[in-house]
Each structure stands twice: as C-alpha cells, then as structure tokens.
Protein backbone atom coordinates (compact mmCIF):
# COMPACT_ATOMS: atom_id res chain seq x y z
CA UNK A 1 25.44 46.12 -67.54
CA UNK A 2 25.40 41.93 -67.50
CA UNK A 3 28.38 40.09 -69.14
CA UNK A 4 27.89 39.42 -72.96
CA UNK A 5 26.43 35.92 -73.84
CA UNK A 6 27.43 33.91 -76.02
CA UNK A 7 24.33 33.94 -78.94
CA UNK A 8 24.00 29.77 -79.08
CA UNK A 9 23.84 29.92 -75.02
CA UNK A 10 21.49 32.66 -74.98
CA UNK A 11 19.05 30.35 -77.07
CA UNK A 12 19.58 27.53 -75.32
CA UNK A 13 18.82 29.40 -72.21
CA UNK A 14 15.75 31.13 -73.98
CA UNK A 15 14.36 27.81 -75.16
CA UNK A 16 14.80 24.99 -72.55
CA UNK A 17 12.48 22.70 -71.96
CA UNK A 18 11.07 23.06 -68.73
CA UNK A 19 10.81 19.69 -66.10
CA UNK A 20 7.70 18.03 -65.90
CA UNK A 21 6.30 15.84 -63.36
CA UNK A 22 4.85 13.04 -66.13
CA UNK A 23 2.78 10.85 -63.56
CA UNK A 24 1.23 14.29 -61.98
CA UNK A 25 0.45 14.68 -66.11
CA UNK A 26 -1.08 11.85 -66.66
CA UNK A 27 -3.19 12.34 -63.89
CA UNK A 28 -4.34 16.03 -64.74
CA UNK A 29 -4.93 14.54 -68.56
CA UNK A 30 -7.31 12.17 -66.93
CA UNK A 31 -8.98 14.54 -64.97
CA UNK A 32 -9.50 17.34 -68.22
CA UNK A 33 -11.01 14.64 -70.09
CA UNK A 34 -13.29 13.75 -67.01
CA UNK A 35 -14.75 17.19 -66.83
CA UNK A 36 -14.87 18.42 -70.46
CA UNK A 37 -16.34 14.93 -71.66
CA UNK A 38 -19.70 15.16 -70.17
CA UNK A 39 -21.59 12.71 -72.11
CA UNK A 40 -19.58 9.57 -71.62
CA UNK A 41 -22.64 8.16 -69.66
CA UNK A 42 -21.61 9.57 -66.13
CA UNK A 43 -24.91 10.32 -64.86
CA UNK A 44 -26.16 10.09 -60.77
CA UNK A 45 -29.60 9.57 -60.13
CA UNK A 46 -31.78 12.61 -57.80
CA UNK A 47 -35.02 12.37 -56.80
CA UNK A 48 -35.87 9.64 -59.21
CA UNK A 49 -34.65 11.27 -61.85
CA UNK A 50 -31.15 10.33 -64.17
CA UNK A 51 -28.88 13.92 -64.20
CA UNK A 52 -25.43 14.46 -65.40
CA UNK A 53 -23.25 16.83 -63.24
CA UNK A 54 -23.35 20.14 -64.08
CA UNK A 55 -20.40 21.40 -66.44
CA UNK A 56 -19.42 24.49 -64.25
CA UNK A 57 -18.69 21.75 -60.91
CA UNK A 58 -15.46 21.68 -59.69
CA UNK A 59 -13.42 18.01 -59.57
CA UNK A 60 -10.76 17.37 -57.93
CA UNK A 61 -7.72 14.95 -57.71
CA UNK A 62 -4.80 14.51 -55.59
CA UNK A 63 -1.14 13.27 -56.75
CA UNK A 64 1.16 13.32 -53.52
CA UNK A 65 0.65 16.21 -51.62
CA UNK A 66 -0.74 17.81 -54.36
CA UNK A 67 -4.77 18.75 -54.88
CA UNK A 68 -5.92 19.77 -58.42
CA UNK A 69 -9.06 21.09 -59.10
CA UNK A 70 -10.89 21.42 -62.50
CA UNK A 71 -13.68 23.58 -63.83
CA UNK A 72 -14.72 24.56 -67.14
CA UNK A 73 -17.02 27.56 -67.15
CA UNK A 74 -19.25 29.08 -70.23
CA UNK A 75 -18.89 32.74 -70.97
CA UNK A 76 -20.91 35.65 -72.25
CA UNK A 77 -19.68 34.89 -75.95
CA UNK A 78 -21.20 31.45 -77.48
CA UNK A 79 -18.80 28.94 -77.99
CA UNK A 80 -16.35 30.54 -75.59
CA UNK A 81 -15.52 29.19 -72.01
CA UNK A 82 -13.34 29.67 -69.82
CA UNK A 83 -11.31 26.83 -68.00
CA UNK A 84 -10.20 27.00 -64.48
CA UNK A 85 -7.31 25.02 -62.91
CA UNK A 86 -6.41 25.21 -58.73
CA UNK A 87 -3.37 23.85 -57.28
CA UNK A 88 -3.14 23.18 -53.99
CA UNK A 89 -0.32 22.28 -51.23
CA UNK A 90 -2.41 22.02 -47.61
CA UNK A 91 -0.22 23.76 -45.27
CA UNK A 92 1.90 25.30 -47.11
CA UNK A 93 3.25 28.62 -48.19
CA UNK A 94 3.04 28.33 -52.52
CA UNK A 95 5.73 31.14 -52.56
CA UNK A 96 8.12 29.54 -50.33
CA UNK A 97 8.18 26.45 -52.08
CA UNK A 98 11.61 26.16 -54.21
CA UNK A 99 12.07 26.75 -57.98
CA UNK A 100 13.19 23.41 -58.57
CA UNK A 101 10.13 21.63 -56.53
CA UNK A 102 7.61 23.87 -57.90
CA UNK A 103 8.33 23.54 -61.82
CA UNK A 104 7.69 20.19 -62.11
CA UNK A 105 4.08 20.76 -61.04
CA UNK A 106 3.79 23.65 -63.24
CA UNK A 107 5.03 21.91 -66.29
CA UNK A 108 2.87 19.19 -65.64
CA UNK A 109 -0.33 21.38 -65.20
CA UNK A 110 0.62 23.24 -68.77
CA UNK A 111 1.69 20.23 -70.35
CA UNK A 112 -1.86 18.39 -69.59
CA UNK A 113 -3.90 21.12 -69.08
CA UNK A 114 -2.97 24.33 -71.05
CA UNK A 115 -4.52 24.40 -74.90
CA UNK A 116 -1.84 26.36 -77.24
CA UNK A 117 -2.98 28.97 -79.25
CA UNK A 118 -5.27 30.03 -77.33
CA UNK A 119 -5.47 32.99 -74.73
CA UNK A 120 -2.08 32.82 -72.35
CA UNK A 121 -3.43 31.51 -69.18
CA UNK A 122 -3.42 33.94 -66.26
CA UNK A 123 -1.97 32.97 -63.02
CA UNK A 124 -3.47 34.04 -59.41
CA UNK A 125 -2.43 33.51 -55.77
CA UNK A 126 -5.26 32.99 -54.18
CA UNK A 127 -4.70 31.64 -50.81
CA UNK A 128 -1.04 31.08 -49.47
CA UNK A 129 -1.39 27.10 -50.61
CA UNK A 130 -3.52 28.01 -53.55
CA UNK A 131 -2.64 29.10 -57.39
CA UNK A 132 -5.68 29.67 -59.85
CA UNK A 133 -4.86 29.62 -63.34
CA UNK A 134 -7.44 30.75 -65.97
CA UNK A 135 -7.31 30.27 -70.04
CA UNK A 136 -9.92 30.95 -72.11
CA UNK A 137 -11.01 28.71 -75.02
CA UNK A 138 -13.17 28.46 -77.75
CA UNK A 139 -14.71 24.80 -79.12
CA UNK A 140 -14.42 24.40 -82.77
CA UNK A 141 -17.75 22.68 -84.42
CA UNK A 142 -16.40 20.64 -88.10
CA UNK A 143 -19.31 21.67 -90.37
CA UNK A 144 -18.80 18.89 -93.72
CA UNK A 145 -20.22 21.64 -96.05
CA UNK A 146 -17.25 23.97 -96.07
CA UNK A 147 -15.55 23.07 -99.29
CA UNK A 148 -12.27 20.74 -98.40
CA UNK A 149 -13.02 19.96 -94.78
CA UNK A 150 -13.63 16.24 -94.15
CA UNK A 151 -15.60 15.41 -90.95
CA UNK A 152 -15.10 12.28 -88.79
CA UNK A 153 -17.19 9.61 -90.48
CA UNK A 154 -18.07 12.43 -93.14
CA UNK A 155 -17.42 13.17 -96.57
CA UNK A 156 -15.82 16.02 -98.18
C-alpha cells in the first residue's frame, strides 16, 4: 500500500493543468478552422470547372519537427461526424519520446483541437512516428422558432 496523501495535494495533483505548446496551438486552431470552414471562398478550378475541396481531404501543417494532419469525416447518423487528428515525428519512435517533450504537443492538440462535451477522443498508435486521435461530434443548427432562442441576426 502507497503512503497516505495529504487531501489538498492529492487535488492539486488530480487537477493540474497540463503544459501546452501555445504557438503549436495556434497553429492547429488555424488549421481546424481551415478544414471545417469550407465555404470561406477556397475553391480550385478542374477541368474548367470552380470546386471546393472535398470535406473528408486530409490537410496538413508542420510546427518544428512536428506534422499535423486534419480530417473531418461524416458518419452514418445525420449531423454527426467524426474528426480525425494525426501527429507525426518523421523518424522517430512516438513511445520513446519523453513525458515532458511529448505533453506539450498533446496539450496543444486538445487545447485547439478537442471539442468538450463531446465523445472522449480515442487515441491510436498507428505507425511508430504516428498517433491518430478520433472524437466524434455533432453540429448544432440554431432554429429562431424555438421559444427563447435568439439566432445571429435573428429575433426571438
């Protein structure tokens, strides 16, 4: 049996904050609102014809040695999808990779990437240099005629 903790250092313990990388953050908030806003105009030309990329394509950054991908995926349910985020280190064994290096990156990827109250994301090793996490999320649609609910631009 462990040594008794003290209750107020058991909290403190329970409820740290965690480190985050804020540049890597501000990066990965730039590249979520890159994929999930679609029509902000980004369109490519093919064939003669003006498309937009297709929601379900993977896009990618880099901060240091760091890749991120991003994908946002519908499911079977409407209105649910289901958001994919890779990390990355070329070369690299993930799992060999200190505590203390690796939480930064973490907390960065939650902290810019993770949407609370929805599902807990699940975490995968996929490759030796590659983590997949996975959350799924639902979009929520403001409809003025609920009774109390004021839309942007809308009235109650």
């Amino acid at each position: 049996m462990g040594a008794v903790i003290d209750l107020k250092q058991r909290k403190i313990n329970k409820y740290k904050s965690v480190n985050v990388d804020h540049d890597m953050a501000e990066a990965l908030k730039e590249l979520r609102q890159y994929v999930e806003n679609q029509g902000q105009g980004r369109t490519r030309l093919i064939n003669g014809i003006y498309q937009t990329r297709p929601l379900d394509e993977v896009r990618t950054t880099k901060v240091g040695a760091w890749e991120f991908g991003y994908q946002v995926k519908p499911t079977i349910d409407p209105g649910v999808f289901e958001r994919n985020i890779y990390l990355k280190l070329a070369g690299q064994k993930i799992t060999g990779i200190p505590k203390r290096e690796r939480e930064p990156v973490i907390g960065a990827v939650f902290e810019a990437m993770i949407d609370q109250g929805c599902e807990w994301p699940e975490m995968k090793l996929i490759a030796d240099d590659c983590i997949l996490i996975t959350q799924q999320f639902s979009i929520v649609f403001w409809d003025a005629l609920s009774p109390g609910v004021v839309t942007p631009g809308g009235k109650a």
